[in-house]
C-alpha atoms as a PDB file:
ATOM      1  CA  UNK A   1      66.478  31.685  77.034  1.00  0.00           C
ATOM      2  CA  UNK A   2      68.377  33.133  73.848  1.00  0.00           C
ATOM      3  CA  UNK A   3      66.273  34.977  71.542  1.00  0.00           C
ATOM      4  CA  UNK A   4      66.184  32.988  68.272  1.00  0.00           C
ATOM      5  CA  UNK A   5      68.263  34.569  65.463  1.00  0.00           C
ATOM      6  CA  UNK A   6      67.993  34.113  61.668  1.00  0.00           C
ATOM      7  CA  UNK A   7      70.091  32.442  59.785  1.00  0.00           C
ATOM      8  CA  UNK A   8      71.578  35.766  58.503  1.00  0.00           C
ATOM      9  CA  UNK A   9      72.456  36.669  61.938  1.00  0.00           C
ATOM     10  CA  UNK A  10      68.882  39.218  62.357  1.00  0.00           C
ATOM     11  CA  UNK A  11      66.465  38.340  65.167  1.00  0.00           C
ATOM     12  CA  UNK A  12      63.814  39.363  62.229  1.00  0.00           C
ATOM     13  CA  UNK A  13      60.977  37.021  62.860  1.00  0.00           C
ATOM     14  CA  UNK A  14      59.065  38.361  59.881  1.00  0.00           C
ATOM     15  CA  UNK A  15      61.997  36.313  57.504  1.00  0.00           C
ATOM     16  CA  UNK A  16      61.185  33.790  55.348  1.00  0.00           C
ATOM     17  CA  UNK A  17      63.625  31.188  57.121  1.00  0.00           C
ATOM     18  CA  UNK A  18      62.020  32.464  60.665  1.00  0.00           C
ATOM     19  CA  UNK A  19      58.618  31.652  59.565  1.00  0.00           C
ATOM     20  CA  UNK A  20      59.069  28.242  58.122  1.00  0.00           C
ATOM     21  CA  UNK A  21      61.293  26.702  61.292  1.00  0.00           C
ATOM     22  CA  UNK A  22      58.372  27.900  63.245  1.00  0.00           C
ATOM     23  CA  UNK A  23      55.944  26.308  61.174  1.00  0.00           C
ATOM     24  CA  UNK A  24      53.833  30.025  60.646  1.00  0.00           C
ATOM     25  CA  UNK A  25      52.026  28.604  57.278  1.00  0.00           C
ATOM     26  CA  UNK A  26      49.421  31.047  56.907  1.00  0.00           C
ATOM     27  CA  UNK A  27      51.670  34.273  57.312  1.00  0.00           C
ATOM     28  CA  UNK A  28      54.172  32.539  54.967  1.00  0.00           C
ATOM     29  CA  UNK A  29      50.950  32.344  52.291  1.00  0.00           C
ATOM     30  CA  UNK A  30      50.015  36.034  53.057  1.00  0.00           C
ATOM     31  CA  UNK A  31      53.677  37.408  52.101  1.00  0.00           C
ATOM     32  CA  UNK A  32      54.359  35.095  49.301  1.00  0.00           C
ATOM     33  CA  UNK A  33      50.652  36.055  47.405  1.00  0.00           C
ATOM     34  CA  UNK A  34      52.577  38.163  44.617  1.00  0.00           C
ATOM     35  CA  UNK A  35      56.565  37.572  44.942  1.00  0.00           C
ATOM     36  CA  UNK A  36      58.547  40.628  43.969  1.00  0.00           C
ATOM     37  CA  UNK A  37      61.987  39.460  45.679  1.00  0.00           C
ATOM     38  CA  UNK A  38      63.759  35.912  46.372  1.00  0.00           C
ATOM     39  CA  UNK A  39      66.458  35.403  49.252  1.00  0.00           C
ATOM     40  CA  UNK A  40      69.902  34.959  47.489  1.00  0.00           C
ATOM     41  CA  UNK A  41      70.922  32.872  50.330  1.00  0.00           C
ATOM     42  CA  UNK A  42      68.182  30.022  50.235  1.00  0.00           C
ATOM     43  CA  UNK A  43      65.890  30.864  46.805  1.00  0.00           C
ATOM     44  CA  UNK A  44      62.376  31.936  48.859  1.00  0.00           C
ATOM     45  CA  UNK A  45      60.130  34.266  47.134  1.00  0.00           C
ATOM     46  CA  UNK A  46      58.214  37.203  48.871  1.00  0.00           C
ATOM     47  CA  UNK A  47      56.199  40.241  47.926  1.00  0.00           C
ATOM     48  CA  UNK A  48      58.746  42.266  50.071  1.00  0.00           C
ATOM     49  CA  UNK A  49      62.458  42.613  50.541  1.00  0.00           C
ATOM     50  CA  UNK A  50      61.698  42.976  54.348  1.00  0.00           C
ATOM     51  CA  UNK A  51      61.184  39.252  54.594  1.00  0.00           C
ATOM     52  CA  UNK A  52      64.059  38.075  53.051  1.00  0.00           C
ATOM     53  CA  UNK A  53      67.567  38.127  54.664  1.00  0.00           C
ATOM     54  CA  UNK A  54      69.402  38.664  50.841  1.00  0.00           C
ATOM     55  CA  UNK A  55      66.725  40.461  48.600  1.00  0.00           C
ATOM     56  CA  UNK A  56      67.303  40.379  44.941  1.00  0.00           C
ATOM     57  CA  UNK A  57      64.411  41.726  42.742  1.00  0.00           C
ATOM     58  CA  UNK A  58      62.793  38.727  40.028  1.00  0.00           C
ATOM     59  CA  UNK A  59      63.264  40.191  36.843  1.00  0.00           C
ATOM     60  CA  UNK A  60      61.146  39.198  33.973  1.00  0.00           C
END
Protein backbone atom coordinates (compact mmCIF):
# COMPACT_ATOMS: atom_id res chain seq x y z
CA UNK A 1 0.00 0.00 0.00
CA UNK A 2 1.22 3.66 -0.97
CA UNK A 3 2.11 5.75 1.86
CA UNK A 4 -0.41 8.63 1.96
CA UNK A 5 1.05 11.99 0.80
CA UNK A 6 -0.14 15.55 1.53
CA UNK A 7 -1.63 17.55 -0.60
CA UNK A 8 1.65 19.55 -1.00
CA UNK A 9 3.33 16.51 -2.15
CA UNK A 10 5.07 15.77 1.83
CA UNK A 11 4.22 12.46 3.49
CA UNK A 12 4.09 14.94 6.73
CA UNK A 13 1.34 13.45 8.77
CA UNK A 14 1.67 16.16 11.39
CA UNK A 15 -0.09 18.75 8.45
CA UNK A 16 -3.08 20.33 8.94
CA UNK A 17 -4.72 18.71 5.69
CA UNK A 18 -3.20 15.14 6.99
CA UNK A 19 -4.92 15.44 10.22
CA UNK A 20 -8.35 16.45 9.17
CA UNK A 21 -8.77 13.58 6.17
CA UNK A 22 -7.90 11.29 8.96
CA UNK A 23 -10.33 12.61 11.21
CA UNK A 24 -7.32 13.23 14.23
CA UNK A 25 -9.69 15.95 16.13
CA UNK A 26 -7.98 16.15 19.28
CA UNK A 27 -4.32 16.65 17.86
CA UNK A 28 -5.87 19.17 15.41
CA UNK A 29 -7.24 21.11 18.85
CA UNK A 30 -3.77 20.71 20.54
CA UNK A 31 -1.83 22.54 17.52
CA UNK A 32 -4.41 25.06 16.73
CA UNK A 33 -4.64 26.32 20.81
CA UNK A 34 -2.71 29.70 19.92
CA UNK A 35 -2.35 30.07 15.91
CA UNK A 36 0.83 31.83 14.91
CA UNK A 37 0.77 30.67 11.07
CA UNK A 38 -2.12 29.84 8.39
CA UNK A 39 -1.50 27.49 5.24
CA UNK A 40 -1.50 29.81 2.11
CA UNK A 41 -2.76 26.96 0.18
CA UNK A 42 -6.10 26.12 2.11
CA UNK A 43 -6.42 29.12 5.05
CA UNK A 44 -5.78 26.60 8.35
CA UNK A 45 -4.35 28.17 11.34
CA UNK A 46 -1.63 26.52 13.63
CA UNK A 47 0.67 27.48 16.45
CA UNK A 48 3.56 26.17 14.18
CA UNK A 49 4.78 26.48 10.64
CA UNK A 50 5.66 22.69 10.87
CA UNK A 51 2.02 21.83 10.41
CA UNK A 52 1.24 23.72 7.60
CA UNK A 53 2.34 22.84 4.01
CA UNK A 54 2.56 26.98 2.98
CA UNK A 55 3.29 28.89 6.33
CA UNK A 56 2.67 32.54 6.32
CA UNK A 57 2.94 34.31 9.76
CA UNK A 58 -0.78 36.21 11.00
CA UNK A 59 0.14 39.60 11.40
CA UNK A 60 -1.79 41.84 13.62
Amino acid sequence: MAEATCRCGATSHSHMCMLRSNGKTEEIARITTDPKFYCFTCGAEANCAENLCEPAPITA
